[in-house]
N, C-alpha and C. Protein backbone atom coordinates (compact mmCIF):
# COMPACT_ATOMS: atom_id res chain seq x y z
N UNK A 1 48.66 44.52 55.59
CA UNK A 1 47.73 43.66 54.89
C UNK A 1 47.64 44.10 53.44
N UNK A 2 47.29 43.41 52.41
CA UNK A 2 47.36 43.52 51.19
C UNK A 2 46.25 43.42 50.58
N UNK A 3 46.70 43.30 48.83
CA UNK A 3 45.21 42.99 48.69
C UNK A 3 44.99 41.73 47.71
N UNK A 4 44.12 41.43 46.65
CA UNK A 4 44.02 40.54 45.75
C UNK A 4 43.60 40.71 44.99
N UNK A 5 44.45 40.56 43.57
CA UNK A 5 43.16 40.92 41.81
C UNK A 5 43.15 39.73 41.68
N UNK A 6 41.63 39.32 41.54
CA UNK A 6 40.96 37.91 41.07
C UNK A 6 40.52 38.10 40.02
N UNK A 7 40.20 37.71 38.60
CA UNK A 7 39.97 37.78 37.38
C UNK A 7 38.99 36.27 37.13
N UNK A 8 37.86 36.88 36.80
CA UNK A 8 37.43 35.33 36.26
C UNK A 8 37.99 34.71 35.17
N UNK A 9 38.05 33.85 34.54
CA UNK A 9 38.83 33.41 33.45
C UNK A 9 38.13 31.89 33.08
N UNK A 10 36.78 31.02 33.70
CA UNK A 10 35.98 30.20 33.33
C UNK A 10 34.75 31.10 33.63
N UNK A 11 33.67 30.14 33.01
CA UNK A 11 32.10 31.20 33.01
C UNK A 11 31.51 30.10 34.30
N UNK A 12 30.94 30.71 35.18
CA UNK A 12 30.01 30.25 35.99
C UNK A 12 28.70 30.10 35.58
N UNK A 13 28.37 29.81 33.85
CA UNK A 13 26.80 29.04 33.57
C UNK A 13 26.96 27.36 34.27
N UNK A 14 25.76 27.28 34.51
CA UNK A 14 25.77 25.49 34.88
C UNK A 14 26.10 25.17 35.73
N UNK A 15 26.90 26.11 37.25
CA UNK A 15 27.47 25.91 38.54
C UNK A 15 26.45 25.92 39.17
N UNK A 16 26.56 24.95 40.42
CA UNK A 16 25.49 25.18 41.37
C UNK A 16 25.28 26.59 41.99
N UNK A 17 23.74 26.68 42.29
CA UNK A 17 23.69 28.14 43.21
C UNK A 17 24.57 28.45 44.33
N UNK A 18 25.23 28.26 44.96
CA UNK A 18 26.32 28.81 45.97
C UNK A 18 27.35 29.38 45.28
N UNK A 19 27.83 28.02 44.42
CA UNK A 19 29.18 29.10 43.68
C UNK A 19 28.63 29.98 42.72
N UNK A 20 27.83 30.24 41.85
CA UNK A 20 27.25 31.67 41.40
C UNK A 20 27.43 32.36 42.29
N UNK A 21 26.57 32.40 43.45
CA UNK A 21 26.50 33.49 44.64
C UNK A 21 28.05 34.32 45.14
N UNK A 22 28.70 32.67 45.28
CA UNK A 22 30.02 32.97 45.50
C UNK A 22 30.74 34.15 44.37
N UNK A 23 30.97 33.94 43.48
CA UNK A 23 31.23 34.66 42.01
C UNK A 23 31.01 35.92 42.30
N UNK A 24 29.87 36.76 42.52
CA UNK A 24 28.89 37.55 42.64
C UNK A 24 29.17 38.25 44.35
N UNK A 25 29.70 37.22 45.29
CA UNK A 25 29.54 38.13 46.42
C UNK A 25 31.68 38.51 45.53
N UNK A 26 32.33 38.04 45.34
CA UNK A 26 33.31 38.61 45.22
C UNK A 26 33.67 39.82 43.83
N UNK A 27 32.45 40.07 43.48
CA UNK A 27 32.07 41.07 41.92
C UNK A 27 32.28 41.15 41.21
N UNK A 28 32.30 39.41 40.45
CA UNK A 28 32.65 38.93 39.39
C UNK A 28 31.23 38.52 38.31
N UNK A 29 30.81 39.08 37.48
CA UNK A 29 30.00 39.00 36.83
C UNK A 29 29.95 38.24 35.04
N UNK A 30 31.32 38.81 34.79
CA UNK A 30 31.79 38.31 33.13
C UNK A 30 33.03 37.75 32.84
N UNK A 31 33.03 37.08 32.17
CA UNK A 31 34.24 36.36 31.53
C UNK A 31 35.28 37.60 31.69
N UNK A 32 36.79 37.35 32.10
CA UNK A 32 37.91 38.06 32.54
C UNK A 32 37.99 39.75 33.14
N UNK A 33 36.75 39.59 34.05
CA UNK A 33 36.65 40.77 34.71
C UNK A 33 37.13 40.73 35.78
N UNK A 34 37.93 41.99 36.16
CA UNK A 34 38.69 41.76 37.40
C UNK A 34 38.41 42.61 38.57
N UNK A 35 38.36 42.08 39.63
CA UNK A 35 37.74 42.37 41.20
C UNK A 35 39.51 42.40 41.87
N UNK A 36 39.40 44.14 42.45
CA UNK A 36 40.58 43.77 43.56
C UNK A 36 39.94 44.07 44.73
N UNK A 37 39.98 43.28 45.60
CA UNK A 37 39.55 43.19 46.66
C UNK A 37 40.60 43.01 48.14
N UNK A 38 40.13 43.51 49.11
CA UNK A 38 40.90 43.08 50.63
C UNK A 38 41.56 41.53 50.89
N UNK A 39 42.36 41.54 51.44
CA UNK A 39 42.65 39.84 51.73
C UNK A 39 41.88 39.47 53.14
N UNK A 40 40.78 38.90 53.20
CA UNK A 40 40.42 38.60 54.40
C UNK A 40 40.15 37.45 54.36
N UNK A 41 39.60 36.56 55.29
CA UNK A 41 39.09 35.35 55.76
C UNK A 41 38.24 35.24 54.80
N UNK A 42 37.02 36.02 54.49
CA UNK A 42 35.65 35.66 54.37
C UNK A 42 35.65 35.55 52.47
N UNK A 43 36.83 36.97 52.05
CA UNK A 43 37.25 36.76 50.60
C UNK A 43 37.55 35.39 50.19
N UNK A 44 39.16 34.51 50.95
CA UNK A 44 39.44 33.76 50.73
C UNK A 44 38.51 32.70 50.68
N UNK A 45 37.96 32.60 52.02
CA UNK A 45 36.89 31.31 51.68
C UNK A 45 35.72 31.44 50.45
N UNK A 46 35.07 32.33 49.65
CA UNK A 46 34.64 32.61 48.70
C UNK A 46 35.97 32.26 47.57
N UNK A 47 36.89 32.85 47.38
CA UNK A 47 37.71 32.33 46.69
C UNK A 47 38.11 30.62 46.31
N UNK A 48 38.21 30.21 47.49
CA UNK A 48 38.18 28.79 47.74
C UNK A 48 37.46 27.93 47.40
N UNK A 49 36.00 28.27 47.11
CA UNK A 49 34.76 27.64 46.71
C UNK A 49 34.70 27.76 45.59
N UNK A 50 35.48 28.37 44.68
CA UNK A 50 35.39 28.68 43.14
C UNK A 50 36.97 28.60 42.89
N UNK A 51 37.74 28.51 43.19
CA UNK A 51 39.56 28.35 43.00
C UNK A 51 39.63 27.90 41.70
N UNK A 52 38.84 26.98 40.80
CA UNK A 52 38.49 26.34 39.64
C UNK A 52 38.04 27.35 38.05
N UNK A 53 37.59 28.44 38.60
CA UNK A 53 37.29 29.48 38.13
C UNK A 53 38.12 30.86 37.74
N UNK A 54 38.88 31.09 38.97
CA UNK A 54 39.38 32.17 38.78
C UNK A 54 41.26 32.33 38.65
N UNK A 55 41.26 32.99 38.47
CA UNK A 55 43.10 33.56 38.08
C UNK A 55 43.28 34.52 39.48
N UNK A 56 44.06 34.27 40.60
CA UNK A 56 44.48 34.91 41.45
C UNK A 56 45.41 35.67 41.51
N UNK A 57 45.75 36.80 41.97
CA UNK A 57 47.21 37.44 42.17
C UNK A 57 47.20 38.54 43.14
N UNK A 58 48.44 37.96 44.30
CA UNK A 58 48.65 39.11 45.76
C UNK A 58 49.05 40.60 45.04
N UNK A 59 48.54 41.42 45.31
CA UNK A 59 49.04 42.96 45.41
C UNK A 59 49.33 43.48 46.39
N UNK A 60 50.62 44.39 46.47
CA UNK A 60 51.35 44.73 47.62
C UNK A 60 49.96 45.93 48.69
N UNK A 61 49.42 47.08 47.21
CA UNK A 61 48.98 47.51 48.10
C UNK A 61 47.03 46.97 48.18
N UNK A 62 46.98 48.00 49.11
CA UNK A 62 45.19 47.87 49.38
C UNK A 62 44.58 48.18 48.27
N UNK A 63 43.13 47.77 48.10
CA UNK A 63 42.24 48.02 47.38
C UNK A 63 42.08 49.85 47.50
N UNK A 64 41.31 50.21 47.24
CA UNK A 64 40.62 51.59 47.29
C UNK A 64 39.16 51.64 47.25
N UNK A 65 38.43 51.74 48.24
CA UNK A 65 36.91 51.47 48.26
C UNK A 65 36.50 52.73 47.18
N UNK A 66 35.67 52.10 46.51
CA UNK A 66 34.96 53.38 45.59
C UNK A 66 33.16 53.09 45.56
N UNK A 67 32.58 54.25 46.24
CA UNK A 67 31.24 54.42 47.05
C UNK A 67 30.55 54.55 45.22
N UNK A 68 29.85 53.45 45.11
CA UNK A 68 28.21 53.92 44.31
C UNK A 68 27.41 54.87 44.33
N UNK A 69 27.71 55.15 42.99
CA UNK A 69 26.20 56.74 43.23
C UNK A 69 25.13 56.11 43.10
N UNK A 70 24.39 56.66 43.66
CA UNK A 70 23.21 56.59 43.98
C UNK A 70 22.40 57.08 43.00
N UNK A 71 21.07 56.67 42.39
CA UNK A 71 20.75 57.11 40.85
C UNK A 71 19.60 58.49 41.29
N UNK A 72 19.95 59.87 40.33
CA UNK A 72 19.39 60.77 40.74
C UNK A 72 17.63 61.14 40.75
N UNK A 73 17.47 61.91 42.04
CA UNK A 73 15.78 60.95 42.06
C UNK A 73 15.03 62.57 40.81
N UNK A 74 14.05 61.37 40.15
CA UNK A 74 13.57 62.54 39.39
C UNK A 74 13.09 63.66 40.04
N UNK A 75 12.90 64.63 39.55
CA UNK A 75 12.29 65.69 39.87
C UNK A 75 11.21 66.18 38.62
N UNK A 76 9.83 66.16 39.08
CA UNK A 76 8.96 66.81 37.75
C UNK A 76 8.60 68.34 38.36
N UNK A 77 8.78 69.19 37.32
CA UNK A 77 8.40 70.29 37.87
C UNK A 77 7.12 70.50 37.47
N UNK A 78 6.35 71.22 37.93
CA UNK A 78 4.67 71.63 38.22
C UNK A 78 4.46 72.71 38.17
């Protein structure tokens, strides 16, 4: 299985709320920012709902999940 760099390349102002959402569940936020993501069902159909929007392209290999830090909790000392 492979993967997919999607690049936005139109702006999603003025789209109905689903395809924003759509945009956003695939982690596309700004004009020509690029999301590589898994090839699955649930990608594609998000893809599909915005196809109008974005610049597609198959990559041989997988994505690489990269985990969010978590923001460090203050500490006040006393």
């Amino acid at each position: 299985m492979g993967g997919l760099k999607v690049t936005l390349v139109r702006s999603g102002v003025g789209r109905p709320k689903d395809q924003r959402a759509a945009l956003l569940g695939l982690g596309l936020k700004k004009m020509r920012q690029t999301s590589h993501l898994k090839d699955t069902p649930a990608i594609r159909g998000m893809i599909n709902k915005v196809n109008f929007l974005l610049s597609v392209e198959e990559v041989a290999e997988e994505p690489t999940l990269r985990r969010r830090r978590r923001p460090k909790a203050s500490q006040s000392e006393e």
